[in-house]
N, C-alpha and C. Protein backbone atom coordinates (compact mmCIF):
# COMPACT_ATOMS: atom_id res chain seq x y z
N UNK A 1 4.14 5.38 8.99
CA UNK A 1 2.84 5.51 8.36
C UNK A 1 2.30 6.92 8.59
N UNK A 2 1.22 7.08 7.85
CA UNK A 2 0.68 8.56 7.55
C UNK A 2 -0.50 9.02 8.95
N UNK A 3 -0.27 9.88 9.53
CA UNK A 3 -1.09 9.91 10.33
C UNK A 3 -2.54 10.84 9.84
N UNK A 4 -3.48 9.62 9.95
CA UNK A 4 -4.85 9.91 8.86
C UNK A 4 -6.14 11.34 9.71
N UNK A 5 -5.60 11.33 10.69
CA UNK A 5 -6.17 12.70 11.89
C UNK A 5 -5.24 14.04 11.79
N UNK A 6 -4.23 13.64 11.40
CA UNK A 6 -3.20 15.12 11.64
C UNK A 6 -4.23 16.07 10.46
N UNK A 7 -4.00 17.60 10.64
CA UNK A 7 -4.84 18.25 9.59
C UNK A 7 -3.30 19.93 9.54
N UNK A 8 -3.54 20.45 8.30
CA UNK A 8 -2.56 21.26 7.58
C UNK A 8 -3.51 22.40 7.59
N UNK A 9 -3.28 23.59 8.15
CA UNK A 9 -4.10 24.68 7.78
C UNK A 9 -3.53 25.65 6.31
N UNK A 10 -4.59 26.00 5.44
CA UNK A 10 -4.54 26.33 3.91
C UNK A 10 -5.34 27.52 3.98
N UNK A 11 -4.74 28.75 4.02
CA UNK A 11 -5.89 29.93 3.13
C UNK A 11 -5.69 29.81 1.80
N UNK A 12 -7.21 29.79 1.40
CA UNK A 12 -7.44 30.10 0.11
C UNK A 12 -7.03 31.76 -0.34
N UNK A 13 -6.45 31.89 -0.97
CA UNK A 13 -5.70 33.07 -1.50
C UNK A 13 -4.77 33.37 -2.66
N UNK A 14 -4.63 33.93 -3.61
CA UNK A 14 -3.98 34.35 -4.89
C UNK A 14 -3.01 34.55 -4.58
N UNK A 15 -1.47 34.44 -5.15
CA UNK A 15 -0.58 34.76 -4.75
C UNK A 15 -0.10 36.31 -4.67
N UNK A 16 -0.58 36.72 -5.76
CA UNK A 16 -0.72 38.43 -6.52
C UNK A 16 -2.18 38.46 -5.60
N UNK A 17 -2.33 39.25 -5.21
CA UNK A 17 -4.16 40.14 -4.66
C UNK A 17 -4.55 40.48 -5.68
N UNK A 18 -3.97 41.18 -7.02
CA UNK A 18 -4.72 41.59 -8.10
C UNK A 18 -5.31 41.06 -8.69
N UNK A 19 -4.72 39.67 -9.15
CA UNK A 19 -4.67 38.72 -9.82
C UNK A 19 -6.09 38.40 -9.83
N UNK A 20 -6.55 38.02 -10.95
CA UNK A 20 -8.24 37.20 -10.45
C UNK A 20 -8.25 35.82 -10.16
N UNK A 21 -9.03 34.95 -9.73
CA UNK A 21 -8.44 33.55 -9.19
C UNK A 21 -9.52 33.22 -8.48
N UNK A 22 -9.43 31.77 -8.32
CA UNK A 22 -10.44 31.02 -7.94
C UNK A 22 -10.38 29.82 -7.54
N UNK A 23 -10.40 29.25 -6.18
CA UNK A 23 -10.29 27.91 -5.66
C UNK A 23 -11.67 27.24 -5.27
N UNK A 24 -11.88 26.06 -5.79
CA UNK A 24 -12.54 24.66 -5.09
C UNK A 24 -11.96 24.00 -4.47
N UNK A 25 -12.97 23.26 -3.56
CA UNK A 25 -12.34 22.12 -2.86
C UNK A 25 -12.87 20.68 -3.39
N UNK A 26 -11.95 19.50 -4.14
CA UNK A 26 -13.13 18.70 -4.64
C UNK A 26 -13.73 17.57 -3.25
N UNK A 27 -15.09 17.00 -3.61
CA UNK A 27 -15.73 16.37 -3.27
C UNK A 27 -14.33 15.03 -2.98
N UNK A 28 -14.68 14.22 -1.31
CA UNK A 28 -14.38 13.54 -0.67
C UNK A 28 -14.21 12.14 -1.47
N UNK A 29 -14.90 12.19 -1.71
CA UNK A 29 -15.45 10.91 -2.57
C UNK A 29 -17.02 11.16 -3.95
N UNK A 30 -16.80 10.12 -4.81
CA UNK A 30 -17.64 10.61 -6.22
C UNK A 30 -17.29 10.95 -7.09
N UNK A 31 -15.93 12.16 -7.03
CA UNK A 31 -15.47 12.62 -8.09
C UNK A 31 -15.17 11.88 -9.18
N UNK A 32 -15.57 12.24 -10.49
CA UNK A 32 -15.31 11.64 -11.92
C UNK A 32 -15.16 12.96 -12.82
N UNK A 33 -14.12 12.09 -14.06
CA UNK A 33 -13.91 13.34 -15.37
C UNK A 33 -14.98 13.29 -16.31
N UNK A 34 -16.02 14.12 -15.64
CA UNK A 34 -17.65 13.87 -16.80
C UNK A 34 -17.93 15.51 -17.24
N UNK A 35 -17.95 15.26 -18.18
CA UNK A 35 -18.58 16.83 -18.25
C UNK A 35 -19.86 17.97 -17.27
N UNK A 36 -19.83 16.92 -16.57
CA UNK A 36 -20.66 17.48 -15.23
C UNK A 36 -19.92 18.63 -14.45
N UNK A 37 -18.46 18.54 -14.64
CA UNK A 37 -17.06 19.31 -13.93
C UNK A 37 -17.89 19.39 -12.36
N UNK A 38 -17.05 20.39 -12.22
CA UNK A 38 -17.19 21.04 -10.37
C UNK A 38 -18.74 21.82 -10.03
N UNK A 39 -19.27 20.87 -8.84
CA UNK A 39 -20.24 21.24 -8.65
C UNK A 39 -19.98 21.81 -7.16
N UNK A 40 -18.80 21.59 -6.57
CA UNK A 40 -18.95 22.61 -5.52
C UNK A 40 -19.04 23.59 -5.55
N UNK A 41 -19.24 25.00 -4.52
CA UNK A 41 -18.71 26.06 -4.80
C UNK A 41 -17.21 26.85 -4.28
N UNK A 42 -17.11 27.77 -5.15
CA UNK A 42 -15.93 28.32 -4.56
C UNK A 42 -15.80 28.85 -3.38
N UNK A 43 -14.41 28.57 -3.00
CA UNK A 43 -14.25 28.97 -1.87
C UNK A 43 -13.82 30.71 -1.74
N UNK A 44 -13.93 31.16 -0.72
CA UNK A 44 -13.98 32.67 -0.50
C UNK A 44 -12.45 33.12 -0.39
N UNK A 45 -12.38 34.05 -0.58
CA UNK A 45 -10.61 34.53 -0.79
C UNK A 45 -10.32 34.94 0.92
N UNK A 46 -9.20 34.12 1.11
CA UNK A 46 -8.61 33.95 2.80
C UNK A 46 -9.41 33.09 3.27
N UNK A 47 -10.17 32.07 2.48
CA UNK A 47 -11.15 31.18 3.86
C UNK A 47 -9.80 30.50 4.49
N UNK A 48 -10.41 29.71 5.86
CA UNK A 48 -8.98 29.19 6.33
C UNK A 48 -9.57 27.70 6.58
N UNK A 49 -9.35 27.00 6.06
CA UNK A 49 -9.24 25.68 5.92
C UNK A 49 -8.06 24.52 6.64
N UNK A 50 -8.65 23.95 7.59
CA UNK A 50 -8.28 22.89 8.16
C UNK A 50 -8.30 21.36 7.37
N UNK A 51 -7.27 20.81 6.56
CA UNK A 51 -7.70 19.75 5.25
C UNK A 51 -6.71 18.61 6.14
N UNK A 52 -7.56 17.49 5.98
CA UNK A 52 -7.15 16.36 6.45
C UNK A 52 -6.48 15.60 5.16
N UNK A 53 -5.47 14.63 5.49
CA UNK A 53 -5.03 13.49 4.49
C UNK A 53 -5.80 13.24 3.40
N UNK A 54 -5.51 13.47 2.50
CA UNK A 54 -6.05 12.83 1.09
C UNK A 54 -6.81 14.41 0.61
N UNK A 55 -7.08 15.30 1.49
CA UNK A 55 -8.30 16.59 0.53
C UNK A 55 -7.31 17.05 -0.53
N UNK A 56 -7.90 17.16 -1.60
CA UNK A 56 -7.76 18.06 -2.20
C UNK A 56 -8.33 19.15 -2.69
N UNK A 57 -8.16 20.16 -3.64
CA UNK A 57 -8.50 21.71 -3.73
C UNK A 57 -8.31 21.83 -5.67
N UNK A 58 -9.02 22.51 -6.47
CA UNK A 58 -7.98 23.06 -7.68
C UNK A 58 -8.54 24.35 -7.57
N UNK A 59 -6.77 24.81 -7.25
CA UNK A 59 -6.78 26.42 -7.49
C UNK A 59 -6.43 27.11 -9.00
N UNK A 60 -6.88 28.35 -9.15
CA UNK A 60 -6.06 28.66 -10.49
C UNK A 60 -6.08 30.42 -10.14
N UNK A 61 -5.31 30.97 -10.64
CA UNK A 61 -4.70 32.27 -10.87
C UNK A 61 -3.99 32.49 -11.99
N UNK A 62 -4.84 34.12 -12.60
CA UNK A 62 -4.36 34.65 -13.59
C UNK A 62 -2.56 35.27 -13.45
N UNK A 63 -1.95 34.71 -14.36
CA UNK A 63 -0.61 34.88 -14.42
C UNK A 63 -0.29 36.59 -14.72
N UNK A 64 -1.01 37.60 -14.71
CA UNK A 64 -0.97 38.69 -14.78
C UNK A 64 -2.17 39.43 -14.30
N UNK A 65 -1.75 40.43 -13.62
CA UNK A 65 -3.13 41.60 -13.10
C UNK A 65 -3.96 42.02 -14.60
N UNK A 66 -3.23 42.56 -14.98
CA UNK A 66 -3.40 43.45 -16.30
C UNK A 66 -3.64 42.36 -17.66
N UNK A 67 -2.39 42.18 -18.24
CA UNK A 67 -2.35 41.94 -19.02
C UNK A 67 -3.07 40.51 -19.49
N UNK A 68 -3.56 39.78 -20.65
CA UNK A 68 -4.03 38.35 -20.45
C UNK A 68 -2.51 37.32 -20.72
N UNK A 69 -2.17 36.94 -19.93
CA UNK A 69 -1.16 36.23 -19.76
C UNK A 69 -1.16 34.31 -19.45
N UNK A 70 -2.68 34.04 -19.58
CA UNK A 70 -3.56 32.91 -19.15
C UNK A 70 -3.43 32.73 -17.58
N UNK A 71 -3.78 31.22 -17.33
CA UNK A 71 -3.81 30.91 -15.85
C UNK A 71 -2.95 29.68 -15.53
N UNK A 72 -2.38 29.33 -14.17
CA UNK A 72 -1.93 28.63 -13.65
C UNK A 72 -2.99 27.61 -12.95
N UNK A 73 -3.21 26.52 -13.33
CA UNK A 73 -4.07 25.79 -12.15
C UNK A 73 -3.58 24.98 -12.22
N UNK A 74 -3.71 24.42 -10.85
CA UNK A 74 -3.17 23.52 -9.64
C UNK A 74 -3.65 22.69 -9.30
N UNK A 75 -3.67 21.69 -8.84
CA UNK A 75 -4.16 20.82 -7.97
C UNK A 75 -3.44 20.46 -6.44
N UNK A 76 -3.84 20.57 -5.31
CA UNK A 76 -3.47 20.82 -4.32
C UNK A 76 -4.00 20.21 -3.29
N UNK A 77 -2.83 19.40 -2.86
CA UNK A 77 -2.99 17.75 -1.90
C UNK A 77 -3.04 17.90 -0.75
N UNK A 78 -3.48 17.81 0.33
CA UNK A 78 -3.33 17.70 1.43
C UNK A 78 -2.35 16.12 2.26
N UNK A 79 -1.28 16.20 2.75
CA UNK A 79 -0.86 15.04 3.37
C UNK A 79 -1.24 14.72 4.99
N UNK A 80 -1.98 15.85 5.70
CA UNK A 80 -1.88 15.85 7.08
C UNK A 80 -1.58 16.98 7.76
N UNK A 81 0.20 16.58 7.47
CA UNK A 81 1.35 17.54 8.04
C UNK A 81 1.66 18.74 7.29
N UNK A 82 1.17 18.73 5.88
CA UNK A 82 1.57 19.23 4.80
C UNK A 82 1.06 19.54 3.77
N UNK A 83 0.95 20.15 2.80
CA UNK A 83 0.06 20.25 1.61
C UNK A 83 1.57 20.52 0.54
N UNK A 84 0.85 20.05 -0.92
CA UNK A 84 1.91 20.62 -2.05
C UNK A 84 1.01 20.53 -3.27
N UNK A 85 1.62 21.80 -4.33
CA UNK A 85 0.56 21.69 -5.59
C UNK A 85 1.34 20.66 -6.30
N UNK A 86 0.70 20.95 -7.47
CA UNK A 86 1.05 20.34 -8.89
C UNK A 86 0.29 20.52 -10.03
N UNK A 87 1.26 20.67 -11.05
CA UNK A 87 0.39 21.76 -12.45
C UNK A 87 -0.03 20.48 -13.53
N UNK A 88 -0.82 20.25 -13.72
CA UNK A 88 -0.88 19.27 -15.05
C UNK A 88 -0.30 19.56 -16.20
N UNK A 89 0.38 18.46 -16.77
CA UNK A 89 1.11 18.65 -17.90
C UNK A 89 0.81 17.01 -18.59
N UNK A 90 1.69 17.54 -19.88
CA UNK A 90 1.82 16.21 -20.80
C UNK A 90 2.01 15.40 -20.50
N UNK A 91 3.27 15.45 -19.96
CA UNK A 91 3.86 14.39 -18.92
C UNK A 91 3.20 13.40 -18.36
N UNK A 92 2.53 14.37 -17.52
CA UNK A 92 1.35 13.63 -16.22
C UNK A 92 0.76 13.04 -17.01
N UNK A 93 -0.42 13.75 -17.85
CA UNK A 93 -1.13 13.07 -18.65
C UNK A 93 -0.74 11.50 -19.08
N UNK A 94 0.21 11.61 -19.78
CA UNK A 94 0.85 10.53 -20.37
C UNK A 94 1.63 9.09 -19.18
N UNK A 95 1.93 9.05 -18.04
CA UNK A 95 2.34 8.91 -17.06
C UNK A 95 0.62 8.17 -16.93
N UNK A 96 -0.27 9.36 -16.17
CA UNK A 96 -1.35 8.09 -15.89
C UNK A 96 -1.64 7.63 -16.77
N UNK A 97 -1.61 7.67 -18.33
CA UNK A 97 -2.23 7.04 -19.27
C UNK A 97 -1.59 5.25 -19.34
N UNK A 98 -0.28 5.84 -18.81
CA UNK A 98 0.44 3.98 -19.24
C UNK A 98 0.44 3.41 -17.63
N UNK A 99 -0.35 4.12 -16.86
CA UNK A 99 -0.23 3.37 -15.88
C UNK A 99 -1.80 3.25 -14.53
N UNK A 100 -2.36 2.27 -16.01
CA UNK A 100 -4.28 2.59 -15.53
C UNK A 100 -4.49 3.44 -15.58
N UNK A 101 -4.94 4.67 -16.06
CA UNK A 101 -5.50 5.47 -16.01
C UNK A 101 -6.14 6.01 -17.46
N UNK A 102 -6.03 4.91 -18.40
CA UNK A 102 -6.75 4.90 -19.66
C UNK A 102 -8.19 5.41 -19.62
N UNK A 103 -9.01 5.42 -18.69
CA UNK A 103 -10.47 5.43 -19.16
C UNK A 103 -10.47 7.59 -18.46
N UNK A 104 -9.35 7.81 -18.32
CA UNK A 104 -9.14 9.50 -17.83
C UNK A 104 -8.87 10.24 -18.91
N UNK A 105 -8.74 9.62 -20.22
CA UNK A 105 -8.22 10.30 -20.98
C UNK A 105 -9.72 11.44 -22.14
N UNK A 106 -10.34 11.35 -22.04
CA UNK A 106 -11.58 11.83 -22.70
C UNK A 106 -11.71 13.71 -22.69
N UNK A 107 -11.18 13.69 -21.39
CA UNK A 107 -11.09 15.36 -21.13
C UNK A 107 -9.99 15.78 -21.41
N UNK A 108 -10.45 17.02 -21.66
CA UNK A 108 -8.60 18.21 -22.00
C UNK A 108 -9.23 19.21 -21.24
N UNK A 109 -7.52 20.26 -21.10
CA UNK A 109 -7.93 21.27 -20.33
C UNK A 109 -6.72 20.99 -18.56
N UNK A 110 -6.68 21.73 -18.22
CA UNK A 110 -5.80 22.26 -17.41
C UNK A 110 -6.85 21.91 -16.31
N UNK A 111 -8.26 22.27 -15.74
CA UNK A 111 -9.00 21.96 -14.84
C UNK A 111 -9.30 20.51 -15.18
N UNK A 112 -9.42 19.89 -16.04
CA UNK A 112 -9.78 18.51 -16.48
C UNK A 112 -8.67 17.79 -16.17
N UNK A 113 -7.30 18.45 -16.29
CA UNK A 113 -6.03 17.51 -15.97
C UNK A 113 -6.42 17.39 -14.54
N UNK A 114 -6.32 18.92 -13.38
CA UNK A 114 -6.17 18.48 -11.67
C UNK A 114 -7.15 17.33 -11.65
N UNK A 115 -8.45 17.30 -11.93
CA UNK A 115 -9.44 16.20 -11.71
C UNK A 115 -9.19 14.79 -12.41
N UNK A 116 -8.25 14.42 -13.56
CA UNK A 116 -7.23 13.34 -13.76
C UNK A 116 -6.61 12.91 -12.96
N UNK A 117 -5.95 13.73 -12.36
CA UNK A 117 -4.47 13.44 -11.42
C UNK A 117 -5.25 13.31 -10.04
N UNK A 118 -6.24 13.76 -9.78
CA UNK A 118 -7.02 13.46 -8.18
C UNK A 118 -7.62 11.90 -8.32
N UNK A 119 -8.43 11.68 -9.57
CA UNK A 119 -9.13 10.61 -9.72
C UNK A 119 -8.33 9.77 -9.69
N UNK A 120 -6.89 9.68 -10.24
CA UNK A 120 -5.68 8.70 -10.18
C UNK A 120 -5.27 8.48 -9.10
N UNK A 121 -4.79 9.49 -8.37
CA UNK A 121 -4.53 9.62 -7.34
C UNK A 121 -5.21 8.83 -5.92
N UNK A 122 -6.68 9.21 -6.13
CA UNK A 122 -7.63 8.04 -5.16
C UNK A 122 -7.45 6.50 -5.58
N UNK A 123 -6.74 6.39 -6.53
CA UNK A 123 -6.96 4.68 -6.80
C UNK A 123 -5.71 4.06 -6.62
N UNK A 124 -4.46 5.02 -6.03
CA UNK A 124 -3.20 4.71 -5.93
C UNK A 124 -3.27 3.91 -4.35
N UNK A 125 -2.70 2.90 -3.92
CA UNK A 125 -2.73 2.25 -2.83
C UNK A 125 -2.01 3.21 -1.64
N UNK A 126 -1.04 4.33 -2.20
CA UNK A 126 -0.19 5.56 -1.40
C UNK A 126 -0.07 6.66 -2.01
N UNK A 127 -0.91 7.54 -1.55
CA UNK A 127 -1.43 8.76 -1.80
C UNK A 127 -0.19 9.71 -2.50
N UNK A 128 0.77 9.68 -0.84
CA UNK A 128 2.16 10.30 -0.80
C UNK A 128 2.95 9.96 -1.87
N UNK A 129 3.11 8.64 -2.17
CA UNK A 129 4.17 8.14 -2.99
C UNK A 129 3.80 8.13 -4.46
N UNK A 130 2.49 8.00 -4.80
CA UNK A 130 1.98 8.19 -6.12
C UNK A 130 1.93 9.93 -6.57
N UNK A 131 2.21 10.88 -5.51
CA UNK A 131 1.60 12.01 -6.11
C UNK A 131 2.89 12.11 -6.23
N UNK A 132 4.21 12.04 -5.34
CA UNK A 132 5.85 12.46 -5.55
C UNK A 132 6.23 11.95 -6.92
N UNK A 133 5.84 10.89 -7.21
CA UNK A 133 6.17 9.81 -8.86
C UNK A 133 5.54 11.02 -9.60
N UNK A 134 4.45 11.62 -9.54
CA UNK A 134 4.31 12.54 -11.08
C UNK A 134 4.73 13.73 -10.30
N UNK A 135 5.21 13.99 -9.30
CA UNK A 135 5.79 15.48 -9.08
C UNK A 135 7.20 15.34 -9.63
N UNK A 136 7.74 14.31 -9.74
CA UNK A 136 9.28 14.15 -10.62
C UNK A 136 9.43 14.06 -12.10
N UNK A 137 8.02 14.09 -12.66
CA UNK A 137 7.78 14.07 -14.16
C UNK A 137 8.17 15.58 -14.23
């Protein structure tokens, strides 16, 4: 079993420094896909974060300094021992759609997917094992 006290230390940070970019951390509990989006604020570039089981984060970074090349965003799990991202895609989308997650479907968007896949994610009975099932999509 998951040990629910262990905690993973995470700087918030761009992979490129140039890059422009921007991480949240979402809310513990509450979160919904409403057009209300993210009311936290961002977190500061290098904060260092101690994230327990279940936190999650959506990061995103511009895929080029220079040029407009769009962005990468993430959604980013905390297990304890461990943290791992994951990019929203069709896939996913489609994945929670046939499996409860019908009433998630209203939003689009790449930040609207991480907050899909978190909201799914809280209603999965195993955090670990539900997020690995769409990390193999």
């Amino acid at each position: 079993m998951y040990n629910l006290n262990e905690t993973v230390a995470y700087i918030a940070k761009p992979t490129d420094s140039r890059c422009s970019w921007w991480s949240v951390q979402l809310p513990d509990s509450g979160l919904e896909l409403t057009d209300k989006k993210l009311n936290s604020p961002y977190l500061h570039r290098n904060a260092d974060l101690e994230l327990t089981y279940g936190q999650m984060l959506i990061d995103s970074e511009a895929n080029h300094h220079r040029q407009n090349r769009g962005y990468t965003v993430q959604l980013i799990v905390s297990f304890g021992d461990d943290w791992s991202g994951i990019i929203p895609s069709a896939k996913i989308k489609k994945y929670i759609k046939e499996h409860n997650g019908q009433d998630l479907m209203h939003e689009s968007g790449d930040v609207a997917g991480c907050v899909r896949i978190a909201v799914w994610l809280r209603r999965q009975p195993d955090l670990k094992i539900a997020f690995n099932e769409l990390k193999t999509l």
